[in-house]
Each structure stands twice: as C-alpha cells, then as structure tokens.
C-alpha atoms as a PDB file:
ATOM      1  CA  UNK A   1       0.000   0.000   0.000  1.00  0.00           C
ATOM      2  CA  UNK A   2       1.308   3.639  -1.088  1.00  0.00           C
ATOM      3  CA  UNK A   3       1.405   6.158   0.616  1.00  0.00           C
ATOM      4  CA  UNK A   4      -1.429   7.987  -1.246  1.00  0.00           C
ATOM      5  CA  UNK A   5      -3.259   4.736  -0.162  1.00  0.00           C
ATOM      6  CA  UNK A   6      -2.876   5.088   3.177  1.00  0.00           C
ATOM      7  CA  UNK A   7      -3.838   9.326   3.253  1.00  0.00           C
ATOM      8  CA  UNK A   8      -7.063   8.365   1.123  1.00  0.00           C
ATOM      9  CA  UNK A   9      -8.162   5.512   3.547  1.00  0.00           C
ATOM     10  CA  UNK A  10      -7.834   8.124   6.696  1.00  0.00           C
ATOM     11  CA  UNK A  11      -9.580  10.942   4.506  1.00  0.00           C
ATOM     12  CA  UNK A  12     -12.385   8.066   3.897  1.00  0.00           C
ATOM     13  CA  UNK A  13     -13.045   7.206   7.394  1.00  0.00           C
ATOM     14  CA  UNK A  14     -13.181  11.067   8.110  1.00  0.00           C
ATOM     15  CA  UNK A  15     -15.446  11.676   5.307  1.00  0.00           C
ATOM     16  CA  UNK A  16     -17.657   9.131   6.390  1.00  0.00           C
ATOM     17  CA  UNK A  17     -17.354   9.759   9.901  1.00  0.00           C
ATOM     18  CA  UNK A  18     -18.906  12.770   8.885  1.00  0.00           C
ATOM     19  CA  UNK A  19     -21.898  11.814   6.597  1.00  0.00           C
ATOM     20  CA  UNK A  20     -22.762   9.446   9.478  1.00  0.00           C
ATOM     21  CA  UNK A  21     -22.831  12.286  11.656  1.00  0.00           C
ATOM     22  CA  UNK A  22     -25.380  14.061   9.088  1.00  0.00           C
ATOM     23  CA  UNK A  23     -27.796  11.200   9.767  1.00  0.00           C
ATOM     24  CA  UNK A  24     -27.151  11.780  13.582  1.00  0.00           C
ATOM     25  CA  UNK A  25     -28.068  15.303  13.184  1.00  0.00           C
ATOM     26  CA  UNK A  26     -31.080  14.660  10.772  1.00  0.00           C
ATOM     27  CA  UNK A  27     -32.446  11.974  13.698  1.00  0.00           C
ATOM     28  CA  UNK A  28     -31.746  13.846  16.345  1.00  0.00           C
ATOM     29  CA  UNK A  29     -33.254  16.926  15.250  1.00  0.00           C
ATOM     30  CA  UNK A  30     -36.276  16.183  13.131  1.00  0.00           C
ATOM     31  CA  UNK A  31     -39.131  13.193  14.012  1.00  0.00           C
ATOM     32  CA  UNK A  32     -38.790  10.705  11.070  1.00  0.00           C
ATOM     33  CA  UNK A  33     -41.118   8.769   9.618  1.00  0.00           C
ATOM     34  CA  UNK A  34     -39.846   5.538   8.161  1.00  0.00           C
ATOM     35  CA  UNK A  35     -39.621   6.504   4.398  1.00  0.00           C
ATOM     36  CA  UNK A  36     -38.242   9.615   5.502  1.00  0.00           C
ATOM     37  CA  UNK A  37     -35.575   7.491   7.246  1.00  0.00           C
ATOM     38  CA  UNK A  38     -35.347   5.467   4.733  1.00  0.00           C
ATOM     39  CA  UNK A  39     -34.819   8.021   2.208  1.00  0.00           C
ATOM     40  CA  UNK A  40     -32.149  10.007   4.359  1.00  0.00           C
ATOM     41  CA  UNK A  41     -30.541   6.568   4.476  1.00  0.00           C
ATOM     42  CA  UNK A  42     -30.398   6.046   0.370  1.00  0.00           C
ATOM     43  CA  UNK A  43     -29.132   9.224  -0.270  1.00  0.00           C
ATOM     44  CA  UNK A  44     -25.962   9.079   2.264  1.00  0.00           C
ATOM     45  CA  UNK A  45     -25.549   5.772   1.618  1.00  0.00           C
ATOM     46  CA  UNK A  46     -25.361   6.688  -2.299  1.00  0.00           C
ATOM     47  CA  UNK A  47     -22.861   9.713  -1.228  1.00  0.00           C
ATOM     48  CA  UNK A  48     -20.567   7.402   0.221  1.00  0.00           C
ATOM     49  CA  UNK A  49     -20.868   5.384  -2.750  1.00  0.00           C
ATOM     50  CA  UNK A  50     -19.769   8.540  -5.094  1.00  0.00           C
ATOM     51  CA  UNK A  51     -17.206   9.681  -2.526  1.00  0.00           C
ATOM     52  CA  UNK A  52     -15.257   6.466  -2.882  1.00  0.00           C
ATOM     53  CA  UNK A  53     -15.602   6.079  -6.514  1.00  0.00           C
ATOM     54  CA  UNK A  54     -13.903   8.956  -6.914  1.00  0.00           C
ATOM     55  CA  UNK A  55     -11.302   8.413  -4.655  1.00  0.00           C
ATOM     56  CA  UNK A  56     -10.502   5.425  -6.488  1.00  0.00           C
ATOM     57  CA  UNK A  57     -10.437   7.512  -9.675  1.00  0.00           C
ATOM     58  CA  UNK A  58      -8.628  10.393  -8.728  1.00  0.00           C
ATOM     59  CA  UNK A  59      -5.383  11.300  -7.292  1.00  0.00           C
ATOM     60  CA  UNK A  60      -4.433  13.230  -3.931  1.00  0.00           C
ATOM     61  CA  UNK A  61      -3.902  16.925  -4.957  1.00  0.00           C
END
C-alpha cells in the first residue's frame, strides 16, 4: 500500500465519519417517519458510494 493509499483511507473514514454524523443530526433533530428514514438513508448511503468512486479515480492533490 502507497502512501497515497494510506492518506485516502484516513480521509475516507473522516469523510464518512462525517456523513454518518449528518444522519445523527437529521435523527436527532427532526421526528422521522420511516420513508423519511429510509430516504435520508439512500441518499448518504449513495454519497458514500460517489465519494469512494472517486477516490478510487482520482489522485491526492
């Protein structure tokens, strides 16, 4: 593993770290219904999914 490796798979946990703490805020804040939930849920889970394509795809600047 690279160094560039390594710096991307901190900058991933942080990055996720803080989408998960978008759902935190999002539940703690607002009463949810289950779609809504559900829908919140998609949509990070989708973000994560983009973030780490393009992490894959791209190099460190």
């Amino acid at each position: 593993m690279t160094v560039q490796d390594k710096i991307k798979e901190q900058l991933l946990k942080e990055v996720f770290s803080n989408i998960d703490n978008i759902y935190d805020f999002m539940d703690t804040r607002f009463t949810l219904d289950k779609p809504c939930d559900d829908a919140i849920v998609k949509k990070l889970n989708e973000l994560k999914d983009v973030v780490y394509k393009i992490s894959g795809l791209c190099e460190l600047s």
